[in-house]
C-alpha atoms as a PDB file:
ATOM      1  CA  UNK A   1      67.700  75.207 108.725  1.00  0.00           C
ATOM      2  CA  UNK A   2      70.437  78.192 108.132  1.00  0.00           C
ATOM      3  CA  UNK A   3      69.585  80.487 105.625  1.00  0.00           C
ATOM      4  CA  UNK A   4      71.831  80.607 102.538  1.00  0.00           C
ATOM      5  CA  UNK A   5      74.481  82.766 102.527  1.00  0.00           C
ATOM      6  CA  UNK A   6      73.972  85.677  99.768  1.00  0.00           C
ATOM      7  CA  UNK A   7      77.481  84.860  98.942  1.00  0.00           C
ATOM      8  CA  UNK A   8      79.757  82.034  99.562  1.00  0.00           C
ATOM      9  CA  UNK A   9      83.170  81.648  98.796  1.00  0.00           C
ATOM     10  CA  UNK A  10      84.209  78.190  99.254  1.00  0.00           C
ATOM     11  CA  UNK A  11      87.737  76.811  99.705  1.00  0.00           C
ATOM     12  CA  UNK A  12      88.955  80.007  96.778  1.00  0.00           C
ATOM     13  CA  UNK A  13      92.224  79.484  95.669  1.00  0.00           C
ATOM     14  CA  UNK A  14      94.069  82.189  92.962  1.00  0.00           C
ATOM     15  CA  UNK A  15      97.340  81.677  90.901  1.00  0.00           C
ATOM     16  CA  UNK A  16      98.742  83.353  88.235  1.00  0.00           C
ATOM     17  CA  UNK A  17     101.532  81.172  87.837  1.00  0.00           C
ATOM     18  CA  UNK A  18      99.896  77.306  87.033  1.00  0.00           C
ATOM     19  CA  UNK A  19     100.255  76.978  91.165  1.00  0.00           C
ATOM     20  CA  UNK A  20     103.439  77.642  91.962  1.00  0.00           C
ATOM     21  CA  UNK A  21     102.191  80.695  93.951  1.00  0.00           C
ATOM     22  CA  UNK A  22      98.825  82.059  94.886  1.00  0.00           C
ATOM     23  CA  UNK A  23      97.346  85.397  95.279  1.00  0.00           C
ATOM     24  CA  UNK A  24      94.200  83.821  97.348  1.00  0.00           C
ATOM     25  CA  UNK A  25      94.626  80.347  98.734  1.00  0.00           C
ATOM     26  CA  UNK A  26      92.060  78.438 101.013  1.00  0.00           C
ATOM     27  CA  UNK A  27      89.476  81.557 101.632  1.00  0.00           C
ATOM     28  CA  UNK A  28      86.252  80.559 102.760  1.00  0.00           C
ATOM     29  CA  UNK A  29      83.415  83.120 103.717  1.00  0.00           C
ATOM     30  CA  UNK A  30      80.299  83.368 103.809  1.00  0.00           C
ATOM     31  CA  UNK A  31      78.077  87.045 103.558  1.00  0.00           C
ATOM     32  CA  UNK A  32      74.298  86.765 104.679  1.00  0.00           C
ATOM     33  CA  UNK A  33      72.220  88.642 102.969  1.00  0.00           C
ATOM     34  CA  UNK A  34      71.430  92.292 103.843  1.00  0.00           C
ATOM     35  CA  UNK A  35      75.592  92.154 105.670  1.00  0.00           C
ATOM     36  CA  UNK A  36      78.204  95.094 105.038  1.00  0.00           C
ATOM     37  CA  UNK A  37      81.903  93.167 104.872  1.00  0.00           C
ATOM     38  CA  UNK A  38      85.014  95.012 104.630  1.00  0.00           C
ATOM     39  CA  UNK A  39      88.092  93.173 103.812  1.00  0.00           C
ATOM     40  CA  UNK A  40      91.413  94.847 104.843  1.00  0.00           C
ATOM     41  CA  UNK A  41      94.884  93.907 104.626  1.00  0.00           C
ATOM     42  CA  UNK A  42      97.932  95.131 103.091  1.00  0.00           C
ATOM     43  CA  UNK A  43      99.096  95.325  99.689  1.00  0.00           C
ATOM     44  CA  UNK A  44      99.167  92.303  98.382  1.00  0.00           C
ATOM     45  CA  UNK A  45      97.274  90.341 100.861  1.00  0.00           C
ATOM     46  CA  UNK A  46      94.870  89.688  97.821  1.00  0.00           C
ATOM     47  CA  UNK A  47      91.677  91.405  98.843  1.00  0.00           C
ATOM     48  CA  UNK A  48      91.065  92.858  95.475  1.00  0.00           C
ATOM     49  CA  UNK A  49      91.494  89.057  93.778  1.00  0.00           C
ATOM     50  CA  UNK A  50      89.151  87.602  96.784  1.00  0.00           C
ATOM     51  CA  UNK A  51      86.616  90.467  95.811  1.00  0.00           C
ATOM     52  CA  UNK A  52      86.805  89.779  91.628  1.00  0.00           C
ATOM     53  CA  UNK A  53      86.392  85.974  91.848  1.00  0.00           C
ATOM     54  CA  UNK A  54      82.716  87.327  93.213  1.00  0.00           C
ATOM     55  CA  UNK A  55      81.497  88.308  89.764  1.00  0.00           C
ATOM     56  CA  UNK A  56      84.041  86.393  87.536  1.00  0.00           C
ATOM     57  CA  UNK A  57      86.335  89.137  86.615  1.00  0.00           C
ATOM     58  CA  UNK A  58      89.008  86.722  88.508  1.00  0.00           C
ATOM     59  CA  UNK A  59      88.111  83.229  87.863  1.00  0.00           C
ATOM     60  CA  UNK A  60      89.302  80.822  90.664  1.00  0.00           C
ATOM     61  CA  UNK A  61      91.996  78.105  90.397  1.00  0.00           C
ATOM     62  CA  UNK A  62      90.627  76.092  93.181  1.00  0.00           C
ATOM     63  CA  UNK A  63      87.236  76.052  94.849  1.00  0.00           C
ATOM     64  CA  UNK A  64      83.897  77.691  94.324  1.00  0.00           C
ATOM     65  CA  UNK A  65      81.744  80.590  94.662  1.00  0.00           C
ATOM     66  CA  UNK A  66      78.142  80.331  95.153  1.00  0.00           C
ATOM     67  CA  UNK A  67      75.628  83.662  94.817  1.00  0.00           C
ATOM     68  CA  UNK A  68      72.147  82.646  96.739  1.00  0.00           C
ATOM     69  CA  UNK A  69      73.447  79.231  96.951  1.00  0.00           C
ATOM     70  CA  UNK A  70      73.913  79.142  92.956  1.00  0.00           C
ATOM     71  CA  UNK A  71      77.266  78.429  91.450  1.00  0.00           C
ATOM     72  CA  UNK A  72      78.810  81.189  89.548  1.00  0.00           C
ATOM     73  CA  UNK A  73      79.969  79.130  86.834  1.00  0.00           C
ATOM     74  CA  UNK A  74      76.302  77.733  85.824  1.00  0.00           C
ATOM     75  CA  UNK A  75      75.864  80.787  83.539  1.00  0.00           C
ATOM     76  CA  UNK A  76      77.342  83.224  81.240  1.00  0.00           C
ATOM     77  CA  UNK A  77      79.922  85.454  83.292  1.00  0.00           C
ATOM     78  CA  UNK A  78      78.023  88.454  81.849  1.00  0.00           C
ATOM     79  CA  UNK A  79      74.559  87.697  83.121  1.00  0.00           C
ATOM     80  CA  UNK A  80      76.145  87.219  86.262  1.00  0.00           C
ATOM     81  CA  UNK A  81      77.678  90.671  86.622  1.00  0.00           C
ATOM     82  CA  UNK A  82      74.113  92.163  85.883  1.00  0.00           C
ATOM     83  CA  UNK A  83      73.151  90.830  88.994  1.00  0.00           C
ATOM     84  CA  UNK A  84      75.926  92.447  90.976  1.00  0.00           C
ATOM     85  CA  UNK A  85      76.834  96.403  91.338  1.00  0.00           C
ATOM     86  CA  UNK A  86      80.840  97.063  91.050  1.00  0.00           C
ATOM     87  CA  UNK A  87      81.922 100.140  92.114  1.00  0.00           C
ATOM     88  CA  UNK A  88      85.959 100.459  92.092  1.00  0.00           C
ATOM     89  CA  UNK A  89      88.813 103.345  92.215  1.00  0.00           C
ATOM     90  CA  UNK A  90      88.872 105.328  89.136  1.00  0.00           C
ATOM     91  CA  UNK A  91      84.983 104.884  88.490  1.00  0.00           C
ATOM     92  CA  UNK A  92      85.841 104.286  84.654  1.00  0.00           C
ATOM     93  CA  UNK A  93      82.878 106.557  83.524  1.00  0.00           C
ATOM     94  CA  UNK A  94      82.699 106.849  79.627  1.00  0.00           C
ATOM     95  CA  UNK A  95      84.123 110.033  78.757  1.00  0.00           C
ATOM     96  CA  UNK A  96      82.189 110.427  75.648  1.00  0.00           C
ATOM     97  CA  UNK A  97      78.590 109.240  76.891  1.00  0.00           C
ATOM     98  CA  UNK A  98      76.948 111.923  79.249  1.00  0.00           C
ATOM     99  CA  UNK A  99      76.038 111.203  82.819  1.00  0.00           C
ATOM    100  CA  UNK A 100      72.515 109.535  82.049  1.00  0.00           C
ATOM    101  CA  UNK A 101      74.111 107.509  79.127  1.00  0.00           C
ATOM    102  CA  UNK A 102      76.755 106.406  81.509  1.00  0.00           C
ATOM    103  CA  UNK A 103      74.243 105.261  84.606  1.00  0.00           C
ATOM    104  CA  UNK A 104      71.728 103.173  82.271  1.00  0.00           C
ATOM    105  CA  UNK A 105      74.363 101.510  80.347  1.00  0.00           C
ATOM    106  CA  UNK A 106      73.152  97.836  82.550  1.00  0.00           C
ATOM    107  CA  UNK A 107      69.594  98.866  81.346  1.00  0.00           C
ATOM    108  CA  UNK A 108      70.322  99.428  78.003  1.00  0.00           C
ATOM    109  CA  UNK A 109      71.582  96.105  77.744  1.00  0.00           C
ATOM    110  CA  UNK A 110      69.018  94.451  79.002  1.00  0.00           C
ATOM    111  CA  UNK A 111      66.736  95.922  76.738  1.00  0.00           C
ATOM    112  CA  UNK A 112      64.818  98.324  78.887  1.00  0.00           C
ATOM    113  CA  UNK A 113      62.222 100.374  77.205  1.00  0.00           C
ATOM    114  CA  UNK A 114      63.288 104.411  76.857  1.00  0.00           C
ATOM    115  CA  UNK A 115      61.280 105.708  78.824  1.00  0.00           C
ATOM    116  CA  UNK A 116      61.671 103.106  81.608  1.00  0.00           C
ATOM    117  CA  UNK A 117      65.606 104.173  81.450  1.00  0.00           C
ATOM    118  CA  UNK A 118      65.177 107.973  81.778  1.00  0.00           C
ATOM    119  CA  UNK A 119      62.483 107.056  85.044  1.00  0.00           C
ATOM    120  CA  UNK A 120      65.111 104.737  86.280  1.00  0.00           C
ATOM    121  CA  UNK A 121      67.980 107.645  85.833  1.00  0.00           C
ATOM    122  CA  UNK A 122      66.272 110.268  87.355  1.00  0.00           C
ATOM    123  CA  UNK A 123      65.202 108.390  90.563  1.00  0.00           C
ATOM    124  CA  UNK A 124      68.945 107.060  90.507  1.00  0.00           C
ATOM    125  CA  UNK A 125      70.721 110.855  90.368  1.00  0.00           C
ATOM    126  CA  UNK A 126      68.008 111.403  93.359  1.00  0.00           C
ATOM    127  CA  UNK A 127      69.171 108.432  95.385  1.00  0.00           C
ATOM    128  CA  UNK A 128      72.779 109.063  95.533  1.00  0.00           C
ATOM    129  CA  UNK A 129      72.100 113.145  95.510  1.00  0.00           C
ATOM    130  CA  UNK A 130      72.771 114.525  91.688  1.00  0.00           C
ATOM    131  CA  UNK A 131      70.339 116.801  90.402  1.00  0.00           C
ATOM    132  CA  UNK A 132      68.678 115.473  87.785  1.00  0.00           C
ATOM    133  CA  UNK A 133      70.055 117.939  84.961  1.00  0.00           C
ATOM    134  CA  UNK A 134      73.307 116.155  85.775  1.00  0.00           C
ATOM    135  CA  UNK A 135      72.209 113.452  83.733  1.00  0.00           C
ATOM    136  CA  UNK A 136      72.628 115.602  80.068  1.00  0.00           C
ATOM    137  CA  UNK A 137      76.747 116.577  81.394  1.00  0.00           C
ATOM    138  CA  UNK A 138      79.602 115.275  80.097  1.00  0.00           C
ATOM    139  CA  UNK A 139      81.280 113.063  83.284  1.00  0.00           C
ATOM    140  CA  UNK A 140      84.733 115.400  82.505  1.00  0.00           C
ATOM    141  CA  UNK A 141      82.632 118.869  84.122  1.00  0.00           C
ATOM    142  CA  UNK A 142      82.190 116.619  87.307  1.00  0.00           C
ATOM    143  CA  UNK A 143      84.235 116.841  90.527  1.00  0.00           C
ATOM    144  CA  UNK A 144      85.952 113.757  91.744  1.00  0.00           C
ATOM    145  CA  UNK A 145      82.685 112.869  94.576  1.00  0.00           C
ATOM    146  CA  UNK A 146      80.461 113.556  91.883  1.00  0.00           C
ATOM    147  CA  UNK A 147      81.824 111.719  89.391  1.00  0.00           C
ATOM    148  CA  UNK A 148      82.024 108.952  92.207  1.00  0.00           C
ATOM    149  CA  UNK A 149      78.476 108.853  92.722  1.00  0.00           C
ATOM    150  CA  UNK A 150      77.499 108.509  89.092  1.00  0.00           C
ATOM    151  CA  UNK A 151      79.407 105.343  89.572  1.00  0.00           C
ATOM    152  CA  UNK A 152      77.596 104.092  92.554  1.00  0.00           C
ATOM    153  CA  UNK A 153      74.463 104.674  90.473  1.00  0.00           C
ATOM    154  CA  UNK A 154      75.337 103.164  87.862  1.00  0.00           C
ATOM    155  CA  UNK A 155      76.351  99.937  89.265  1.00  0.00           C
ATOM    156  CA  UNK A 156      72.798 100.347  91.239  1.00  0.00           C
ATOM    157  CA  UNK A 157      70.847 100.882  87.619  1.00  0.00           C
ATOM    158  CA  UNK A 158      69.862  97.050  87.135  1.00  0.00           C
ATOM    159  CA  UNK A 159      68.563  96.865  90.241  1.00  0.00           C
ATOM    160  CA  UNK A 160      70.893  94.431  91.909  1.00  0.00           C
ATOM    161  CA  UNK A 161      70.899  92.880  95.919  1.00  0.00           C
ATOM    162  CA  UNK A 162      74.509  92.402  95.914  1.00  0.00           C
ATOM    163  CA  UNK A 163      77.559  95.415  95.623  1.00  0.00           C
ATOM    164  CA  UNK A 164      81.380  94.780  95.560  1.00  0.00           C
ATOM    165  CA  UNK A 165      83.117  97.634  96.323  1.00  0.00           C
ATOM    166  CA  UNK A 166      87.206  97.704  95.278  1.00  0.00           C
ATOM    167  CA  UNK A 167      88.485 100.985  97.031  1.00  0.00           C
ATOM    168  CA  UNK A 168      85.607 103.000  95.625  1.00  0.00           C
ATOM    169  CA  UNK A 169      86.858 106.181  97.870  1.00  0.00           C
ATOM    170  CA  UNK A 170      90.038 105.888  97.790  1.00  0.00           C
ATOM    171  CA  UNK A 171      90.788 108.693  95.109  1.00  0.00           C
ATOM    172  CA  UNK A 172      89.191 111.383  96.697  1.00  0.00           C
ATOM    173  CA  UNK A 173      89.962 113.558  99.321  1.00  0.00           C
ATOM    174  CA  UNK A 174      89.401 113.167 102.797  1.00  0.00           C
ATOM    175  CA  UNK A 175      86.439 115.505 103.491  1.00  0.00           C
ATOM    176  CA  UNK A 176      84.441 113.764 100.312  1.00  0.00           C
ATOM    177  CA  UNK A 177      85.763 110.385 101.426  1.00  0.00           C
ATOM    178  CA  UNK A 178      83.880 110.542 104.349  1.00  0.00           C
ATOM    179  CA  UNK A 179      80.470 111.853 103.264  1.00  0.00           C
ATOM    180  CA  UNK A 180      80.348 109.554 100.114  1.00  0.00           C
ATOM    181  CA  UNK A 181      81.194 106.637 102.605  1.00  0.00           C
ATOM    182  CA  UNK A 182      78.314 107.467 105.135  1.00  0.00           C
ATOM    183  CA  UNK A 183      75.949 108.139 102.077  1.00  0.00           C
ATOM    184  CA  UNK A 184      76.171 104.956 100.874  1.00  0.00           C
ATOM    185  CA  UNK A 185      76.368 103.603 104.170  1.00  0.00           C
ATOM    186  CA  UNK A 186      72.420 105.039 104.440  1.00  0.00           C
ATOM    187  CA  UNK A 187      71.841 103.493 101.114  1.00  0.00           C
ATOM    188  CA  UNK A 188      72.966 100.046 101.926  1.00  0.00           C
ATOM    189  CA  UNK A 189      70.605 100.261 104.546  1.00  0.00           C
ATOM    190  CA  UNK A 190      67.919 101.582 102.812  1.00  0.00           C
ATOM    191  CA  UNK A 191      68.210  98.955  99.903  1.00  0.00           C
ATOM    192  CA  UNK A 192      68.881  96.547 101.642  1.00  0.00           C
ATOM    193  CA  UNK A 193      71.893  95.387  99.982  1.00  0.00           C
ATOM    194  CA  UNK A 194      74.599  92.940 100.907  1.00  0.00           C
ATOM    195  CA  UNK A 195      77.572  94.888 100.433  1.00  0.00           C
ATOM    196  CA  UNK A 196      81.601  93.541 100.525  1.00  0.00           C
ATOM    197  CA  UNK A 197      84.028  96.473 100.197  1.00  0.00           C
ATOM    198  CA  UNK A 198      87.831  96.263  99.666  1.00  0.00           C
ATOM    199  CA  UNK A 199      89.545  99.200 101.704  1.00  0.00           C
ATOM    200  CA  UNK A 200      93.046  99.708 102.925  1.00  0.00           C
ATOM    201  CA  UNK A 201      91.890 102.407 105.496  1.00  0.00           C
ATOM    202  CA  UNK A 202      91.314 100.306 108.507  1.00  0.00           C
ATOM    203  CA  UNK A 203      89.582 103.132 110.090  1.00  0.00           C
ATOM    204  CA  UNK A 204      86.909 103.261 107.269  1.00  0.00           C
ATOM    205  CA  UNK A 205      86.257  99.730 107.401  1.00  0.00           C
ATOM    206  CA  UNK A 206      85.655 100.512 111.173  1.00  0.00           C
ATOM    207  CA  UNK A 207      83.247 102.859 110.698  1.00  0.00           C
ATOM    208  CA  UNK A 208      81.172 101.656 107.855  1.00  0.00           C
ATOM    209  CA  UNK A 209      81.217  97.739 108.229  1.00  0.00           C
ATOM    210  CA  UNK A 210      79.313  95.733 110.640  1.00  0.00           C
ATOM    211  CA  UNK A 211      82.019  93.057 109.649  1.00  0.00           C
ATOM    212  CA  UNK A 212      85.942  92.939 108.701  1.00  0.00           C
ATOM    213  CA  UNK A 213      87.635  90.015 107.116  1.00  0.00           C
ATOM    214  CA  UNK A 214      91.664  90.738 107.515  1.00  0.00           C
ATOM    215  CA  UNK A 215      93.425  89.280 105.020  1.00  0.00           C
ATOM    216  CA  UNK A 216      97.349  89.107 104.585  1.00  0.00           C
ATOM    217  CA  UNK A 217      99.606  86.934 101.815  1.00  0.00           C
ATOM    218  CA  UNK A 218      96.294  85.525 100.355  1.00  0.00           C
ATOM    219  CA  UNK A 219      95.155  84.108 103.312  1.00  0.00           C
ATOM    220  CA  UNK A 220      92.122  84.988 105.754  1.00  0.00           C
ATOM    221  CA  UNK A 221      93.515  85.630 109.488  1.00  0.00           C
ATOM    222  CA  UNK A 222      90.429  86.831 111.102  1.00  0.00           C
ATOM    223  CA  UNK A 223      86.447  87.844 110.453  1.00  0.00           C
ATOM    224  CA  UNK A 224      84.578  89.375 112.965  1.00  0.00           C
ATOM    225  CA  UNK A 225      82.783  92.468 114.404  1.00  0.00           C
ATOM    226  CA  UNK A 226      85.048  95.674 114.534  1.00  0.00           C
ATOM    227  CA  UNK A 227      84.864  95.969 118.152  1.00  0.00           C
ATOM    228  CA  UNK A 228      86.355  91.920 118.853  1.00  0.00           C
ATOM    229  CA  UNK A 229      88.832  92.221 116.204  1.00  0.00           C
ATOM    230  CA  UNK A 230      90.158  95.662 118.336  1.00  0.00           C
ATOM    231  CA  UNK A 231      90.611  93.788 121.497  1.00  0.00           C
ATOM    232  CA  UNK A 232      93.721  92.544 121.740  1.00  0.00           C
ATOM    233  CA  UNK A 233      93.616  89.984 119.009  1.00  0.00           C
ATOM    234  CA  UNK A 234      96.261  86.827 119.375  1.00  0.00           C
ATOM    235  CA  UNK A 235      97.759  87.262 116.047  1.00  0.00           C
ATOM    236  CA  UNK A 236     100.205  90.229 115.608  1.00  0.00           C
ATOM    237  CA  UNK A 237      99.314  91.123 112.005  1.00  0.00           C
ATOM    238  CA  UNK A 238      95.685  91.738 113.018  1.00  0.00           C
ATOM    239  CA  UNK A 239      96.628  93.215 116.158  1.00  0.00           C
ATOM    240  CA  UNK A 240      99.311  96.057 114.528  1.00  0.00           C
ATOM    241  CA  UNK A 241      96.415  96.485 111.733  1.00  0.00           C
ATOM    242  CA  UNK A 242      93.514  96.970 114.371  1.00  0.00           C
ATOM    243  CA  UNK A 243      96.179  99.204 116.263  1.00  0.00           C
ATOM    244  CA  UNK A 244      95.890 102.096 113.013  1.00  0.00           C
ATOM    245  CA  UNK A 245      92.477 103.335 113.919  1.00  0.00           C
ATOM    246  CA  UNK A 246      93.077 103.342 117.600  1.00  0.00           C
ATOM    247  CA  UNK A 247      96.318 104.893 117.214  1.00  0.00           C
ATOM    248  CA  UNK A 248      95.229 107.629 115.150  1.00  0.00           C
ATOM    249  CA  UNK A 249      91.885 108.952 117.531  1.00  0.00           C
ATOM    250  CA  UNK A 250      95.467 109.052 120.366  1.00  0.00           C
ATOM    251  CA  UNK A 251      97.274 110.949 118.072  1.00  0.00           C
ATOM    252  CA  UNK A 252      94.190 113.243 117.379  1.00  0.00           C
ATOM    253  CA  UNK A 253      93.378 113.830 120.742  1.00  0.00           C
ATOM    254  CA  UNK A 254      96.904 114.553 121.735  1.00  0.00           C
ATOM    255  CA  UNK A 255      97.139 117.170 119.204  1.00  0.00           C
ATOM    256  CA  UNK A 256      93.342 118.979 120.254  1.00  0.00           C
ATOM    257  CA  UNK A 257      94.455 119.179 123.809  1.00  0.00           C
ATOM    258  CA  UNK A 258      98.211 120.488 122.774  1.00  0.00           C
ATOM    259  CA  UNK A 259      96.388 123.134 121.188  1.00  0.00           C
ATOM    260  CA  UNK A 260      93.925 123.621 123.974  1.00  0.00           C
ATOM    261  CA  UNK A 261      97.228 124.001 126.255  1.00  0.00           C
ATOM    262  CA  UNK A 262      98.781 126.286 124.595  1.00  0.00           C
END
């Protein structure tokens, strides 16, 4: 018998409009558990309306969306988002809690006992590489990465199996971008956590996914390893999307042996 997906997204559809038009229309995908998903596409193709129906910050017009085989809609929307880490563009720290205030906000709520909180924040700041003392700093003395990874651990605080991810690097410079991206790369491993991250860098979806889902005008066009959906795929949108990453290790190499000629 096959195992259940960790999450399901059956048949989604999205409008804003009472149906005229839809955002997400007809997406169905399924993420086992312990999987990394990107889903790319351009803007608009409704990736980041795909990735909120998850946790109910977008509810669906049509279809369903099943977590461990549950439906979404059995309970309230906010138990359901304590079971899922969201980490998104922007973080959206409170400015006026400190760092350690702002990670075990999920705990708090739940009713954790103090000192269970402060053990849970510390080991947190260790796992995505804060010192500790960060913990009593106001989020505004933070840089940009740092700031970045208070998010990830706070949307890791409660514990949970499953992480959306909406553009969580996207702010930050390239250099950052790249060593946040691996680091929690390592965690998702480590954890094992079923992860589903929204990027528009194709070339970052490469590199940290084991899967992409390409999306484009709501729709889903094609799911599969990075390498199959690089090889010459049949449709053109995938194939000119697929083309970026390839295009720009050319462009880089080009450039390395101009300089090496000259």
């Amino acid at each position: 018998m096959p195992e259940t997906p960790a999450i399901a997204l059956e048949g989604i559809g999205v409008s804003y409009d009472g149906g005229r038009t839809f955002a997400a229309e007809g997406v169905d995908l399924a993420v086992p558990s312990g999987a990394f998903v990107a889903v790319v596409g351009g803007s608009g193709s409704g990736k980041t309306t795909t990735l909120k129906t998850i946790n109910r910050l977008v509810e669906p017009t049509t279809g369903t969306v099943r977590i461990e085989g549950d439906d979404v809609r059995a309970g309230p929307p906010a138990e359901l988002r304590r079971r899922i880490g969201y980490v998104f563009q922007g973080i959206g720290l409170f400015p006026h809690m400190k760092v350690g205030e702002n990670v075990a906000i999920t705990p708090r709520l739940m009713g954790w006992e103090r000192v269970r909180i402060e053990a849970r924040t510390a080991e947190l700041l260790d796992l995505v590489g804060l010192p500790r003392e960060f913990a009593a700093r106001a989020p505004s003395s933070l840089s940009g990465g740092q700031q970045q990874r208070v998010g990830v651990a706070r949307a890791l605080a409660a514990g949970p199996k499953i992480m959306l991810m909406d553009e969580p690097f996207g702010a930050l410079d390239p250099v950052t971008r790249d060593g946040l991206g691996r680091a929690y790369r390592k965690l998702h491993d480590s954890l094992g956590l079923t992860t589903v991250m929204v990027t528009h860098d194709v070339l970052e979806a490469v590199i940290l996914a084991d899967r992409l889902v390409v999306m484009d005008r709501g729709r889903i066009l094609a799911d599969g390893a990075p390498a199959e959906l690089m090889t010459n795929h049949a449709d053109p949108v995938v194939a000119a999307l697929m083309e970026t990453p390839r295009r720009q290790a050319d462009a880089v190499r080009k450039a390395l042996e101009g300089h090496r000629h000259g």
